[in-house]
C-alpha atoms as a PDB file:
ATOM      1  CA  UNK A   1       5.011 -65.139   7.498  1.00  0.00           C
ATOM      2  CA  UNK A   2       5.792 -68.238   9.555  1.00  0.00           C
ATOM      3  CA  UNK A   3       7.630 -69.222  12.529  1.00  0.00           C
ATOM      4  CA  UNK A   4       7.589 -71.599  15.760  1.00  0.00           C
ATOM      5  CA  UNK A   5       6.113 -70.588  18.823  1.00  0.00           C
ATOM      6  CA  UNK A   6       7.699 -71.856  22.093  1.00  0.00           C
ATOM      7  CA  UNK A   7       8.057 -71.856  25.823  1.00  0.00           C
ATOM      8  CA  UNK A   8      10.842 -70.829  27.518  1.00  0.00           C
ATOM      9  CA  UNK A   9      11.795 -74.073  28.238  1.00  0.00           C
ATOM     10  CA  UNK A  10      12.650 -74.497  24.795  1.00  0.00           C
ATOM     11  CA  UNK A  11       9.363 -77.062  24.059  1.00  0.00           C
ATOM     12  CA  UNK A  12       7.038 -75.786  21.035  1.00  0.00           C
ATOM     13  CA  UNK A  13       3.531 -74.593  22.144  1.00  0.00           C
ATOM     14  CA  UNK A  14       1.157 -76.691  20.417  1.00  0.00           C
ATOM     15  CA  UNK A  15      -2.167 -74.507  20.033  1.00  0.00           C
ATOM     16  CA  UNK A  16      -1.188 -71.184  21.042  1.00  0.00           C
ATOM     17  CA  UNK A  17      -3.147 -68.247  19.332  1.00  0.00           C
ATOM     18  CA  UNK A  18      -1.779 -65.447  17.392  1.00  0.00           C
ATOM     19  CA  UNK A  19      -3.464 -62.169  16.671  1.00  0.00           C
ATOM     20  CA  UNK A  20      -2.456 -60.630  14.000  1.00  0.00           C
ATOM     21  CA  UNK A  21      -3.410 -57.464  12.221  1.00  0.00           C
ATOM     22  CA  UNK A  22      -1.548 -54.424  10.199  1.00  0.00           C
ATOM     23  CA  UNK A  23      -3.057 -51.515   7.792  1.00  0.00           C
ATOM     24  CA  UNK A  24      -3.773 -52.229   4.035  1.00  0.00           C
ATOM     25  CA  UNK A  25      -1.158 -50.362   1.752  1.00  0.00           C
ATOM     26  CA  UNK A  26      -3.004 -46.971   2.157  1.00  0.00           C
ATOM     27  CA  UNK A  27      -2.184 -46.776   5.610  1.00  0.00           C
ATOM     28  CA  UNK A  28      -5.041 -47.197   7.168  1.00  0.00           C
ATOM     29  CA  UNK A  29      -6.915 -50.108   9.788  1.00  0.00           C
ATOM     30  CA  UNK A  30     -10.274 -51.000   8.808  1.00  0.00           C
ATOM     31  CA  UNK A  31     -11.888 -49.343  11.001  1.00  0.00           C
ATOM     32  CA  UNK A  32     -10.378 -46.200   9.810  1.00  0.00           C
ATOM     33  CA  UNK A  33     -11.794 -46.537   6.261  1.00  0.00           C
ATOM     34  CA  UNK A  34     -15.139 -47.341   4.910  1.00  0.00           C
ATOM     35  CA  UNK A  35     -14.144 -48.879   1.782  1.00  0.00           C
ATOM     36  CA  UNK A  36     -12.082 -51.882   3.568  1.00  0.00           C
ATOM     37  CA  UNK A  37     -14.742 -54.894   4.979  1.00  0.00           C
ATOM     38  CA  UNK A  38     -14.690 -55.903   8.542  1.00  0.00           C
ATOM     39  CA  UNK A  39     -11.909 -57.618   9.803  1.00  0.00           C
ATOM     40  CA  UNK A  40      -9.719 -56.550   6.703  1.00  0.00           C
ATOM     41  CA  UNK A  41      -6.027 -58.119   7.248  1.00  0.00           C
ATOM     42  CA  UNK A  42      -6.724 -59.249  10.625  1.00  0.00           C
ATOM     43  CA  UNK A  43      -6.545 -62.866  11.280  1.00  0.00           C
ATOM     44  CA  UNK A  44      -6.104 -65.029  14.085  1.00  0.00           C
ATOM     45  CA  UNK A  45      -3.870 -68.246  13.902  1.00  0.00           C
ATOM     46  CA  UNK A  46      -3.060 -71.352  16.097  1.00  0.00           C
ATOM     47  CA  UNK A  47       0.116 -73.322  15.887  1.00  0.00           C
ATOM     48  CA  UNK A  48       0.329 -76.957  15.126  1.00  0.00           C
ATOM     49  CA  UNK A  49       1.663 -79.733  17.140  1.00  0.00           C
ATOM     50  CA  UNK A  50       5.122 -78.643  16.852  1.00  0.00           C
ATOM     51  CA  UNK A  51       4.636 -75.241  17.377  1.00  0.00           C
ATOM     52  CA  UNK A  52       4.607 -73.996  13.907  1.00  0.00           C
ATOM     53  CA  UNK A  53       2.236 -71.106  12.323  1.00  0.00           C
ATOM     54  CA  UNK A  54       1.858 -69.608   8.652  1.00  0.00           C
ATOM     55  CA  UNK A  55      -0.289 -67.336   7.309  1.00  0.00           C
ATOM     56  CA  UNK A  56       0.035 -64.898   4.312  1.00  0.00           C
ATOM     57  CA  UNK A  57       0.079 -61.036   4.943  1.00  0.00           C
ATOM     58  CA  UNK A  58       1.021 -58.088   3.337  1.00  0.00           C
ATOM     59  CA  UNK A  59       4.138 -56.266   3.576  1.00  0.00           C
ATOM     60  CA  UNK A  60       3.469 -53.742   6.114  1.00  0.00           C
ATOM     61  CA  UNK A  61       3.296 -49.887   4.840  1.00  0.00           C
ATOM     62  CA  UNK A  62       3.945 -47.104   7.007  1.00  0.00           C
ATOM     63  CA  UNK A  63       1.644 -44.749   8.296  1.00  0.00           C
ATOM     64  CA  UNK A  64       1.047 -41.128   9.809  1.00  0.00           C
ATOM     65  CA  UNK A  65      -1.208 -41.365  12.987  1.00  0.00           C
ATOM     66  CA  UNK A  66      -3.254 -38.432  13.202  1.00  0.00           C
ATOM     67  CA  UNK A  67      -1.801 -35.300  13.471  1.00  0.00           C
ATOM     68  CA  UNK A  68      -4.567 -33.086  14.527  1.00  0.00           C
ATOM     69  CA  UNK A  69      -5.368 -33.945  18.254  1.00  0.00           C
ATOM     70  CA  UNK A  70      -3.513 -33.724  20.883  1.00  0.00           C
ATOM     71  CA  UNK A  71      -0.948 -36.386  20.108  1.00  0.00           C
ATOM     72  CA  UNK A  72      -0.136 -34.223  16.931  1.00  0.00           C
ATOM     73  CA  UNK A  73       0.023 -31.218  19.055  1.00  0.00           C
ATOM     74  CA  UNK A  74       2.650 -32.668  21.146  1.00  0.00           C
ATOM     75  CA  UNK A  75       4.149 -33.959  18.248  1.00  0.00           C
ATOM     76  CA  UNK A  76       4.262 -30.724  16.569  1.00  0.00           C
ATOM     77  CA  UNK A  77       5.456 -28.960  19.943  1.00  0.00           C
ATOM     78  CA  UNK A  78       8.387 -31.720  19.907  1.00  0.00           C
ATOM     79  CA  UNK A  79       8.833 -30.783  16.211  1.00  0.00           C
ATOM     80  CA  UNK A  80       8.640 -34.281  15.387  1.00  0.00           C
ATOM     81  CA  UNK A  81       6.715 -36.354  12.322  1.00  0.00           C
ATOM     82  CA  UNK A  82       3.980 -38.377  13.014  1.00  0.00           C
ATOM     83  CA  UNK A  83       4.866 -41.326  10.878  1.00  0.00           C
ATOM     84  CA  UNK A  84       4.959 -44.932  12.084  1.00  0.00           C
ATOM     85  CA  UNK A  85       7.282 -47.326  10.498  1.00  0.00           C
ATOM     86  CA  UNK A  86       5.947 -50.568   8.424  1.00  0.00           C
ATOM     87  CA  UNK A  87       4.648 -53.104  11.297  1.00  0.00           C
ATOM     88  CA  UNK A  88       2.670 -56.038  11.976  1.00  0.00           C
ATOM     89  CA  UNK A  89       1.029 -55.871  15.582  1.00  0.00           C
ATOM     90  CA  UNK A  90       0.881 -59.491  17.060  1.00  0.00           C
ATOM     91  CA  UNK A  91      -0.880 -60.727  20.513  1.00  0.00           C
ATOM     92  CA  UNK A  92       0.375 -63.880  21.530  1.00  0.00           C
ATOM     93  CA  UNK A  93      -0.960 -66.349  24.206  1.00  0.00           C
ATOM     94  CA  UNK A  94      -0.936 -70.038  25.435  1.00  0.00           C
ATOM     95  CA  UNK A  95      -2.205 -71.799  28.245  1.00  0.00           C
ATOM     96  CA  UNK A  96       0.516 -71.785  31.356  1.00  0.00           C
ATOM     97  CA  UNK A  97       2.349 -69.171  29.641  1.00  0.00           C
ATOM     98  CA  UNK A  98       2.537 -64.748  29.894  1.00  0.00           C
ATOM     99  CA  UNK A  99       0.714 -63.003  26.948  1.00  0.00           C
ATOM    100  CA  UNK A 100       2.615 -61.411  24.463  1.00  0.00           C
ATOM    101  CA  UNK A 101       1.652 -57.854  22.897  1.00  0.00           C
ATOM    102  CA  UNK A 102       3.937 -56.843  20.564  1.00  0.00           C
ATOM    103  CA  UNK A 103       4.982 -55.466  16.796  1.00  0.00           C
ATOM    104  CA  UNK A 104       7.435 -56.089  14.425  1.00  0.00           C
ATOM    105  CA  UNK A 105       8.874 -53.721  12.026  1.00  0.00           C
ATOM    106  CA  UNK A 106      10.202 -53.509   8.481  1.00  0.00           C
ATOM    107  CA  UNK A 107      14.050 -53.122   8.845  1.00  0.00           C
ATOM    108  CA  UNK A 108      13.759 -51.453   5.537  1.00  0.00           C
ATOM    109  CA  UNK A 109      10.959 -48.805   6.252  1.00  0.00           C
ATOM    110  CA  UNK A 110      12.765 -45.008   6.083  1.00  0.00           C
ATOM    111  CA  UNK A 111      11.027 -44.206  10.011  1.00  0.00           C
ATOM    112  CA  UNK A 112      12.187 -47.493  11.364  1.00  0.00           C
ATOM    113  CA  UNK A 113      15.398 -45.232  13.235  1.00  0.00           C
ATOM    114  CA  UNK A 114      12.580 -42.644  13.662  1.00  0.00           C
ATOM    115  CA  UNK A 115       9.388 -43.896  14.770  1.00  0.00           C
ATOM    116  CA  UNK A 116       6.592 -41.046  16.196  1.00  0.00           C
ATOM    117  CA  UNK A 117       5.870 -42.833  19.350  1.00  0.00           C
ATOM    118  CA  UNK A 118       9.429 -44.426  19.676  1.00  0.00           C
ATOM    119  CA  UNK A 119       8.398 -48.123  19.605  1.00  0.00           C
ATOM    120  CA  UNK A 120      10.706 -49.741  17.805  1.00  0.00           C
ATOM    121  CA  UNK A 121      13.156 -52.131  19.540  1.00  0.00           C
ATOM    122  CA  UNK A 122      16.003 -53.735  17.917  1.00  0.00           C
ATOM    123  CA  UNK A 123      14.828 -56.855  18.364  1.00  0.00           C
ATOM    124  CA  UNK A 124      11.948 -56.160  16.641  1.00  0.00           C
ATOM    125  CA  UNK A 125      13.165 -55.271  13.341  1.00  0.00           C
ATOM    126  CA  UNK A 126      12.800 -58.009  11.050  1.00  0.00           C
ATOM    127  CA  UNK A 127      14.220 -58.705   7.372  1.00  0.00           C
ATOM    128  CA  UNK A 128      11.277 -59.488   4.767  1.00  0.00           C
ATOM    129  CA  UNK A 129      13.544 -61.382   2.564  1.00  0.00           C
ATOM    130  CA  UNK A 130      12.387 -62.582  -1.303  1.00  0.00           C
ATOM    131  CA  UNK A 131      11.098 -65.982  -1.498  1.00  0.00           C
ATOM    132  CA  UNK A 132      13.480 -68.293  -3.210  1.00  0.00           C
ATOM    133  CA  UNK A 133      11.042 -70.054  -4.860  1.00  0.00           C
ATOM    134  CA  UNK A 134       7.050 -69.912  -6.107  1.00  0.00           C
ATOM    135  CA  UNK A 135       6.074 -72.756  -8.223  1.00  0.00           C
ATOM    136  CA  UNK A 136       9.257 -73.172  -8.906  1.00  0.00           C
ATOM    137  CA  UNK A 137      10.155 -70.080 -10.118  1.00  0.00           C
ATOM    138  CA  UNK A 138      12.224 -67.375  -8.291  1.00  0.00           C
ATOM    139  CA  UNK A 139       9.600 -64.476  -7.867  1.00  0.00           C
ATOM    140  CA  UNK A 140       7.688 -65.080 -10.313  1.00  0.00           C
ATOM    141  CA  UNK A 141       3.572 -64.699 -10.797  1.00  0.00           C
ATOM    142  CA  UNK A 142       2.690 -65.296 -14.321  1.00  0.00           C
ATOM    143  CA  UNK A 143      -0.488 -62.836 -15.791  1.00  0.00           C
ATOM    144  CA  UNK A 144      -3.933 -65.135 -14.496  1.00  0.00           C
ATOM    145  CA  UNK A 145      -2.164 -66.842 -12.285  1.00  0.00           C
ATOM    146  CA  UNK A 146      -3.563 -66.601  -8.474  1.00  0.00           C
ATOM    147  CA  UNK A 147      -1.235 -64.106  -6.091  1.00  0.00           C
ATOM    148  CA  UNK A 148       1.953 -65.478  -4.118  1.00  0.00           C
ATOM    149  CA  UNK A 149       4.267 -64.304  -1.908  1.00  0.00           C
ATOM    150  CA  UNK A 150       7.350 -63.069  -3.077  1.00  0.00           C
ATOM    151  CA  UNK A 151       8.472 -62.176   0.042  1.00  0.00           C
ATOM    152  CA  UNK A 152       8.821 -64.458   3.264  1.00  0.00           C
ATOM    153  CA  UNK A 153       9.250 -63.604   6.948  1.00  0.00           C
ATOM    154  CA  UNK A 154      10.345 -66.386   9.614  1.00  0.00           C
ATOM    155  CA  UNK A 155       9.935 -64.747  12.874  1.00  0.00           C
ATOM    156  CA  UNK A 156      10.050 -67.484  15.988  1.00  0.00           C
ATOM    157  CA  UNK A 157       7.927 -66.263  19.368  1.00  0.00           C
ATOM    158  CA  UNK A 158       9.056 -67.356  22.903  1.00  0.00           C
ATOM    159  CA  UNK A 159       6.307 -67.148  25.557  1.00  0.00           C
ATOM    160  CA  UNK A 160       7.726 -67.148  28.954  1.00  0.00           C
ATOM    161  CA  UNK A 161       6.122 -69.461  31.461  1.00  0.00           C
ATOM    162  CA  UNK A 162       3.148 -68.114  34.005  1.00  0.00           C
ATOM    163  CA  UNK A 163       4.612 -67.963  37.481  1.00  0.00           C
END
């Protein structure tokens, strides 16, 4: 995942700070589950002097949130699921500039239309498209060779300005 953070003005933030954290591919945060260690795909990035960030994440997975309190009764009174779509949950923030909480969200995840807590946003659907190239190779990872990406997500943030 990578991107440019800027203001509103159009300028790129150098130094701004992203938070960034989803679940591991069974669904749950590490808090949630014993067997992840602390801190398990969470991260926290700043961007260079031209704005830009990178880090590598995980394709998001989707999730059910828990169904037996009373957010699952009201689901279950609604006759709803209690699935989230795929997502990455970001927090934003520079200096002179509004903090941004948000998530984006796997255009191709089945509860993106249908999300349990109706969060999802058009403009927060993103495309996690295949990486044209790793090593040189079009999605490729050889046996013994360390992990790449073989997807890639450019997703640009625009902090508005503090009054």
């Amino acid at each position: 995942m990578y991107g440019v953070v800027l203001s509103s003005n159009g300028e790129p933030i150098e130094g701004a700070e992203l938070d960034v954290w989803h679940t591991a591919p069974n669904g749950l945060y590490e808090q949630q589950d014993p067997d992840q260690p602390e801190y398990n795909l969470r991260g926290r990035f700043f961007t260079d002097s031209q704005g830009r960030y990178s880090f590598h994440c995980l394709r998001p997975t989707s999730y059910p949130i828990p169904y037996d309190g009373p957010a699952g009764k009201l689901l279950q009174l609604m006759d709803r699921h209690p699935f989230r779509p795929a997502h990455i949950h970001l927090i934003v923030k520079a200096p002179g500039h509004r903090q941004l909480t948000t998530q984006i969200f796997d255009r191709r995840d089945k509860y993106v239309t249908d999300d349990s807590v109706f969060a999802v946003k058009d403009e927060l659907i993103v495309d996690f498209l295949p990486r044209k190239q790793v090593n040189g190779r079009t999605n490729g990872v050889t046996k013994g060779e360390q992990l790449e990406a073989i997807y890639e997500l450019e997703y640009n943030i625009t902090l508005k300005q503090a009054p």
